[in-house]
C-alpha atoms as a PDB file:
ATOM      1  CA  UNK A   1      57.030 103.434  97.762  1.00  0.00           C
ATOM      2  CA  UNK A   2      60.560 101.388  97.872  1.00  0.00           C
ATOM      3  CA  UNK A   3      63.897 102.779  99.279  1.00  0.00           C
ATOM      4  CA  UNK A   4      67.507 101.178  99.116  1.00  0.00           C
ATOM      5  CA  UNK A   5      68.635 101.695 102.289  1.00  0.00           C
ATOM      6  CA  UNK A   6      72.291 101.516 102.673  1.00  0.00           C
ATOM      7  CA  UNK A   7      72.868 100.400 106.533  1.00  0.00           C
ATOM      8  CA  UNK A   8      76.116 100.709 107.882  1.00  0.00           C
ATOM      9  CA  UNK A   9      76.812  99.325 111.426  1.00  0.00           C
ATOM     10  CA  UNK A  10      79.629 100.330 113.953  1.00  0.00           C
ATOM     11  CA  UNK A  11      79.834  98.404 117.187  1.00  0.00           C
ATOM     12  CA  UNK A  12      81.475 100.261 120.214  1.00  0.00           C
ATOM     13  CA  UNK A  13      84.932  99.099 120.910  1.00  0.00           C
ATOM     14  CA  UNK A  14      84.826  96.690 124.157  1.00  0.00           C
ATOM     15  CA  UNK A  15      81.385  95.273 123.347  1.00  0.00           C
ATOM     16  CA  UNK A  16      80.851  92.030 125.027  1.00  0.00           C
ATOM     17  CA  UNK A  17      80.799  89.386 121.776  1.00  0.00           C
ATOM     18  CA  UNK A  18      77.501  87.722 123.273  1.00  0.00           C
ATOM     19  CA  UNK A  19      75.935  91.158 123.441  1.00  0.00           C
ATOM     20  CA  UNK A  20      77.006  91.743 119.558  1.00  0.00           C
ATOM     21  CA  UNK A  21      75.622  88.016 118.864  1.00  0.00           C
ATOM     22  CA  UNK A  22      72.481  88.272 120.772  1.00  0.00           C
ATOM     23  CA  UNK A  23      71.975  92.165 118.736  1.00  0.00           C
ATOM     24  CA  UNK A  24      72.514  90.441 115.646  1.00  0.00           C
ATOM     25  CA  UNK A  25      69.786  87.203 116.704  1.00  0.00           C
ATOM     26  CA  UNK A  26      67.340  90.017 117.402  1.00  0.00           C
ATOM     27  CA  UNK A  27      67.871  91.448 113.729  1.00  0.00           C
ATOM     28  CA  UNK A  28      67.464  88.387 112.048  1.00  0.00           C
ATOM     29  CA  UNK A  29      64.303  87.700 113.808  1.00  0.00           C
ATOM     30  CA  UNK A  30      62.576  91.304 113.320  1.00  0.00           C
ATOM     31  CA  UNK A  31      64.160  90.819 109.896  1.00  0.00           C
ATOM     32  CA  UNK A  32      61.523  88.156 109.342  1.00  0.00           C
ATOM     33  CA  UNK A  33      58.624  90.084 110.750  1.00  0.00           C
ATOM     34  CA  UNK A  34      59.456  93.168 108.503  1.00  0.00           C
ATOM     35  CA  UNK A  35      59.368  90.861 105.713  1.00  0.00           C
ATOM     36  CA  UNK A  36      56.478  88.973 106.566  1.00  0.00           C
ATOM     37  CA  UNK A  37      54.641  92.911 107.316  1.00  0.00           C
ATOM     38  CA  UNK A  38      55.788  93.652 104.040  1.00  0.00           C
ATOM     39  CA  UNK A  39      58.520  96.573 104.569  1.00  0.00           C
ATOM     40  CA  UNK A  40      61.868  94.492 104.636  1.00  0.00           C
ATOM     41  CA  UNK A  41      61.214  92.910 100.655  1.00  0.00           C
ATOM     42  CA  UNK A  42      65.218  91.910  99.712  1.00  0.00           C
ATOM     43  CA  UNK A  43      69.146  92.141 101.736  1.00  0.00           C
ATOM     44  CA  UNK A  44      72.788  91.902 100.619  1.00  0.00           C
ATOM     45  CA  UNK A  45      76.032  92.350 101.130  1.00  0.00           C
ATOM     46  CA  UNK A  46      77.771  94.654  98.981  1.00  0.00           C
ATOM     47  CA  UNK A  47      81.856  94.113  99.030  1.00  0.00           C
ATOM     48  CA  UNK A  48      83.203  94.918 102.377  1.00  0.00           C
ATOM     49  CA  UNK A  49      86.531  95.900 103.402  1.00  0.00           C
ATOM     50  CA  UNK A  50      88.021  93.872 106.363  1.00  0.00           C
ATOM     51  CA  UNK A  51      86.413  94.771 109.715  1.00  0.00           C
ATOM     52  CA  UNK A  52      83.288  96.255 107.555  1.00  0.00           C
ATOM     53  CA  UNK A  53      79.740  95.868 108.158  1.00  0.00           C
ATOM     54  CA  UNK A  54      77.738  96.903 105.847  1.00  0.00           C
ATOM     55  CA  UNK A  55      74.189  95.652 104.233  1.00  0.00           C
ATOM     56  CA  UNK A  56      71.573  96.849 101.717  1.00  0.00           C
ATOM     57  CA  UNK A  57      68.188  96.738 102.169  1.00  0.00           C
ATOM     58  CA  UNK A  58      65.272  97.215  99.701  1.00  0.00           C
ATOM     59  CA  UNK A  59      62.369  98.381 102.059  1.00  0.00           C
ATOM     60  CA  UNK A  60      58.737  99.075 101.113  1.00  0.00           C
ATOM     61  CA  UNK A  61      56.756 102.216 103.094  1.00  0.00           C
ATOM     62  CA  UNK A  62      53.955 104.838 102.298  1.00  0.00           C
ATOM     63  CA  UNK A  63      56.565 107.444 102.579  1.00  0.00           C
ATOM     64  CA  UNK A  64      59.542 108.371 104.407  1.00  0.00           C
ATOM     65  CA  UNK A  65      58.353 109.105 107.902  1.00  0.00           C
ATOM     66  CA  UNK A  66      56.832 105.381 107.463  1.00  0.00           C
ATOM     67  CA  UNK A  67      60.552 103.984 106.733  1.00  0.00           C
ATOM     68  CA  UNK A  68      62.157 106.224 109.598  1.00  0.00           C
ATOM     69  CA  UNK A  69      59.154 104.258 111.937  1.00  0.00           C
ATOM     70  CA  UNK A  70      60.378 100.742 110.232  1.00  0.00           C
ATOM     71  CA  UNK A  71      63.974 101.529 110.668  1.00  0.00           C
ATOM     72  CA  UNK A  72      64.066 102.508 114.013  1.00  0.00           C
ATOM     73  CA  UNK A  73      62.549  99.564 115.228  1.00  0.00           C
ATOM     74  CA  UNK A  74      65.357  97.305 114.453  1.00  0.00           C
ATOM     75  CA  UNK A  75      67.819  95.659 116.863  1.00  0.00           C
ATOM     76  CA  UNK A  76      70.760  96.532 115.067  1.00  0.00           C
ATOM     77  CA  UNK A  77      69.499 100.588 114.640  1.00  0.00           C
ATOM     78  CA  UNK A  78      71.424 101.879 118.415  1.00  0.00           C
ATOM     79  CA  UNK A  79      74.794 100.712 116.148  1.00  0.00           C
ATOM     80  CA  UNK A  80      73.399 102.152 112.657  1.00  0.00           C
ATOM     81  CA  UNK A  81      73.442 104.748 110.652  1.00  0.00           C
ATOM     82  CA  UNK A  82      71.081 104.535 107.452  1.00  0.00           C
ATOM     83  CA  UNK A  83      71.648 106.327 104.291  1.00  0.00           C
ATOM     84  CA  UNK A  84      68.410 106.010 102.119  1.00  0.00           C
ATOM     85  CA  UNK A  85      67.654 106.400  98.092  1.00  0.00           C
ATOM     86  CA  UNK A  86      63.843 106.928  97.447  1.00  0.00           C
ATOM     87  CA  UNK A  87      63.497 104.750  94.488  1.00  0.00           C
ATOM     88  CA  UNK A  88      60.259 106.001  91.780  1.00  0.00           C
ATOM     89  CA  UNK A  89      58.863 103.276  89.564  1.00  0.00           C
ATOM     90  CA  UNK A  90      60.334 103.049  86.300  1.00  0.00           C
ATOM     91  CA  UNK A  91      57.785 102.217  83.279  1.00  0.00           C
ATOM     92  CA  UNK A  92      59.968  99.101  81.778  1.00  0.00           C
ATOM     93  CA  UNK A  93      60.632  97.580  86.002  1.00  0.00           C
ATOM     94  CA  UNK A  94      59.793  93.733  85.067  1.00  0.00           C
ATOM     95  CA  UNK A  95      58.991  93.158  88.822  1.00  0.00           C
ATOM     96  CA  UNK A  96      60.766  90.215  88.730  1.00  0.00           C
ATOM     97  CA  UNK A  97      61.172  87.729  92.006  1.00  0.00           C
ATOM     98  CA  UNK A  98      64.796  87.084  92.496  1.00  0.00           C
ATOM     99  CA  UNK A  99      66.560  84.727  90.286  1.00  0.00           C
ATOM    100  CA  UNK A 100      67.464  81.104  91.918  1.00  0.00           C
ATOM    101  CA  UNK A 101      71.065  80.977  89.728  1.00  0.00           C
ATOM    102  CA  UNK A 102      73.695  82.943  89.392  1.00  0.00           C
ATOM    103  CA  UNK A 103      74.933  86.348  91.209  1.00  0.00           C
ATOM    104  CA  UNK A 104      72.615  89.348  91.780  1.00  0.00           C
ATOM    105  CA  UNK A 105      74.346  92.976  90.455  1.00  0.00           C
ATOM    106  CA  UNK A 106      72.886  96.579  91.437  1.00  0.00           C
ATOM    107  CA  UNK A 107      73.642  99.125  88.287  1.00  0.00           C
ATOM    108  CA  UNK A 108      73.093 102.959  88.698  1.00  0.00           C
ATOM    109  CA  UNK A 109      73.033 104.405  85.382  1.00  0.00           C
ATOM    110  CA  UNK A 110      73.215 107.983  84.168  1.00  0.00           C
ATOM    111  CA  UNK A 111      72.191 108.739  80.909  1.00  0.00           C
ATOM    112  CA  UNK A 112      73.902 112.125  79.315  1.00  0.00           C
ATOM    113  CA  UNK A 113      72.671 112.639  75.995  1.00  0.00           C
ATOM    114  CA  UNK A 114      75.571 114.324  73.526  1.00  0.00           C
ATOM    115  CA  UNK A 115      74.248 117.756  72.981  1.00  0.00           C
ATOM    116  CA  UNK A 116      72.758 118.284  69.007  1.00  0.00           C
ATOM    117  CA  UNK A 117      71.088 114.315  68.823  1.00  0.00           C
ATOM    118  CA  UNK A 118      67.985 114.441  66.915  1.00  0.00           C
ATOM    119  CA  UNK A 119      64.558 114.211  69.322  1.00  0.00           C
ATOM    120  CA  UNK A 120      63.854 111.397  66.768  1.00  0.00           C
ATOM    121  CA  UNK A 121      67.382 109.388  67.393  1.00  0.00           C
ATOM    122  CA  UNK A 122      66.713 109.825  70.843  1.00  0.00           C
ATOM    123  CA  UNK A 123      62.947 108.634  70.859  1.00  0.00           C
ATOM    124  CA  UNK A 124      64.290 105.312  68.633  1.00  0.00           C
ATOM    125  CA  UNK A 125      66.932 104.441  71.436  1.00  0.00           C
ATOM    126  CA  UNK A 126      64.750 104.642  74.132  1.00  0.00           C
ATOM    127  CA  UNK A 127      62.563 102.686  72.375  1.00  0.00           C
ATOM    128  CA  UNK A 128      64.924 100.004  71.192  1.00  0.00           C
ATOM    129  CA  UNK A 129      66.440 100.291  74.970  1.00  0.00           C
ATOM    130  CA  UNK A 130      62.459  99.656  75.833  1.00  0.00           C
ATOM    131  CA  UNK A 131      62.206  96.247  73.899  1.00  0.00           C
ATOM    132  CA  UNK A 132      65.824  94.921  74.707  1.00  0.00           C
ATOM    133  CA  UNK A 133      64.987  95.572  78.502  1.00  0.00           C
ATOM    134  CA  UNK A 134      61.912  93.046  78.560  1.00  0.00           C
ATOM    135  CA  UNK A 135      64.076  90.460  76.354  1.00  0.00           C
ATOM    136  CA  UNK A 136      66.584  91.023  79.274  1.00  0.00           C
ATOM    137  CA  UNK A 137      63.866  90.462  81.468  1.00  0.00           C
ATOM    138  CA  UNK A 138      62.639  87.187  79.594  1.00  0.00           C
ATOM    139  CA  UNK A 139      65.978  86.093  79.949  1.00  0.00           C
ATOM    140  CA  UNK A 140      66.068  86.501  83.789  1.00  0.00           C
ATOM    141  CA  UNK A 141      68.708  88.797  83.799  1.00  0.00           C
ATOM    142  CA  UNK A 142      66.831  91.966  84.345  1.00  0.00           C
ATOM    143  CA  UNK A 143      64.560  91.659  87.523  1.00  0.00           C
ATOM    144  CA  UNK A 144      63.894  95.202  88.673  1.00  0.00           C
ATOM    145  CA  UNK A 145      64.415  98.299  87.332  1.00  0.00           C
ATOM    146  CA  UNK A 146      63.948 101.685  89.073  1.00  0.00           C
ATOM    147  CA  UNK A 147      64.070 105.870  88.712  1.00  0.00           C
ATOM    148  CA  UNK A 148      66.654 107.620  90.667  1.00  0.00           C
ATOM    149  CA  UNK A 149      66.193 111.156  92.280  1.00  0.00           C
ATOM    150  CA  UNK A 150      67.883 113.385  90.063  1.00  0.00           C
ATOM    151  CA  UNK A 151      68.503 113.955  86.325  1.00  0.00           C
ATOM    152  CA  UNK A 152      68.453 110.850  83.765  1.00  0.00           C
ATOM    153  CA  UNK A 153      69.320 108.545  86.682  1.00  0.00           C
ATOM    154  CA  UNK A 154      68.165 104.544  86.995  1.00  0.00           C
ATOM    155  CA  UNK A 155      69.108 101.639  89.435  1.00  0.00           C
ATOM    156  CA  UNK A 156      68.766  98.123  88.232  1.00  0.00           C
ATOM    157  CA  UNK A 157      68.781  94.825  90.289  1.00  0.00           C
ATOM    158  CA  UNK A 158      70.461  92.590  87.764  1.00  0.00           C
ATOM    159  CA  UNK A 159      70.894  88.474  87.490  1.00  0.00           C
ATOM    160  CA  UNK A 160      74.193  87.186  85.508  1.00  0.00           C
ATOM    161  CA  UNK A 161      76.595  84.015  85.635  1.00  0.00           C
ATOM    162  CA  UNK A 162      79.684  86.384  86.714  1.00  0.00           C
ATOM    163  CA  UNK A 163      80.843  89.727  86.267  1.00  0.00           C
ATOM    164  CA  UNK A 164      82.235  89.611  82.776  1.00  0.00           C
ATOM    165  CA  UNK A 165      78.410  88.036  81.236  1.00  0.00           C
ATOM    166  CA  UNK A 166      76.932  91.532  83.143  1.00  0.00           C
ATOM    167  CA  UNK A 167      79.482  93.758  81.917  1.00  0.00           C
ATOM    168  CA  UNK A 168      78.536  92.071  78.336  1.00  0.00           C
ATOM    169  CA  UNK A 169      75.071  92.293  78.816  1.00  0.00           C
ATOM    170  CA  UNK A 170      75.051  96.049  79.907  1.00  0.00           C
ATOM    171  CA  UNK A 171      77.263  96.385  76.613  1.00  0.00           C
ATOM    172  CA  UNK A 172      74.095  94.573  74.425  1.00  0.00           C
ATOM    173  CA  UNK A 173      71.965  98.020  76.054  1.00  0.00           C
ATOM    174  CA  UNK A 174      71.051 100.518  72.705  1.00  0.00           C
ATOM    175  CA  UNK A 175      71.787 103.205  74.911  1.00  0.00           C
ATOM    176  CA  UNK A 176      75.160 102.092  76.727  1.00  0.00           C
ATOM    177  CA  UNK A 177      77.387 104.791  74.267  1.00  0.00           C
ATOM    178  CA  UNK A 178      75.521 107.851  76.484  1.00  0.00           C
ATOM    179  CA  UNK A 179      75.234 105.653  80.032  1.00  0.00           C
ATOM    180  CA  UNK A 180      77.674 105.928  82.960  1.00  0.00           C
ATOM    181  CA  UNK A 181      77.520 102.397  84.860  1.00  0.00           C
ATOM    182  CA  UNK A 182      78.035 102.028  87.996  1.00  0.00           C
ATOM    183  CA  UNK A 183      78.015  98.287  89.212  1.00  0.00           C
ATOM    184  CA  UNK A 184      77.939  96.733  92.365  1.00  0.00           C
ATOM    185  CA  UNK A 185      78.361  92.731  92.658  1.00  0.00           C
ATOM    186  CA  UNK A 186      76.060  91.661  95.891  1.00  0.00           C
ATOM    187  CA  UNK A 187      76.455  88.445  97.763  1.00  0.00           C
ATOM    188  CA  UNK A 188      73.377  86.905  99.733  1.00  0.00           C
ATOM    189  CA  UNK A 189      72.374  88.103 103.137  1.00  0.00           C
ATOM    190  CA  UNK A 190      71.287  85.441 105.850  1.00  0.00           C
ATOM    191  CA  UNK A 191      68.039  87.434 106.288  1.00  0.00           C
ATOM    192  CA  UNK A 192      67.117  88.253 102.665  1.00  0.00           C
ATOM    193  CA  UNK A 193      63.154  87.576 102.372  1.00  0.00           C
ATOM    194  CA  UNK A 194      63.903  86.027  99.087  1.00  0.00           C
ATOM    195  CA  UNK A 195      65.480  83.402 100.618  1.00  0.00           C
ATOM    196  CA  UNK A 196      63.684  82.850 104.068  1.00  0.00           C
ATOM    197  CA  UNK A 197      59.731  83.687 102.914  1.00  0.00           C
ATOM    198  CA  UNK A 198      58.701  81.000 100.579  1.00  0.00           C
END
């Protein structure tokens, strides 16, 4: 199963700066082993505020007592708190590796059908939505695609030039007149496996 683990770190006023630098050494390094074990698969940096630290991690477990074990046993954890999304496949997730150009986007969607639509209209937009996700995918914009907990919910991991070509592309979706879209722009992480496994 895969989470998106939203990791927030605090470090204790009066730290010693070699302790926070030899913490953060640590991290990357068990970074690598989690990736190379297969838990840690992808980390970014969403926008911070100043003095923020804050990463997201895609994570791989059985379940979540599994992740709690993985967590724990990083560096950076005795600073940490976690927040953590259970992700549930989706049936049109390309599975796509990440993309070598361009920026990387996370989208949460919520879908809210207007109340009287035909079952049929319906059926053809998820359908059309269906097709114009794996042309998205061909394209290499679309690389994963994931169920939310809750209602009519979705995350995707996204690939675009800039913001305005994602905002257009989420625009292209058959079913963007009933989504809400939530979008994140991420910047690369030093430790992201994408970019440190080959």
């Amino acid at each position: 199963m895969e989470y998106l683990v939203t990791m927030t770190t605090h470090v204790p006023d009066g730290t010693p700066d070699q302790a926070v630098d030899d913490v953060r050494a640590r991290e990357a390094a068990h970074s690598r082993e989690l990736a190379a074990a297969g838990h840690l698969l992808r980390l970014w940096r969403p926008p911070l505020r100043p003095g923020e630290w804050r990463s997201l991690g895609l994570f791989a477990a059985a379940d979540g007592g599994q992740l709690e074990e993985v967590l724990a046993t990083m560096p950076l954890r005795v600073w940490r708190t976690d927040e953590v999304t259970p992700l549930a496949p989706h049936p049109t997730d390309p599975a796509l590796p990440a993309g070598n150009a361009g920026t990387e986007f996370l989208t949460t969607f919520i879908i809210s059908v207007p109340e009287g639509t035909p079952a049929q209209a319906v059926d053809d937009t998820e359908a059309r939505e269906a097709r114009r996700a794996k042309e998205l995918a061909g394209q290499g914009h679309l690389l994963r695609l994931w169920r939310l907990p809750g209602r009519s919910r979705a995350l995707g991991l996204w690939n675009a030039g800039n913001p305005a070509e994602m905002q257009a592309i989420l625009k292209s979706l058959p079913m963007d007149p009933w989504m809400t879209v939530e979008t994140t722009q991420l910047s690369r992480h030093p430790s992201d496996p994408a970019t440190i496994i080959p």
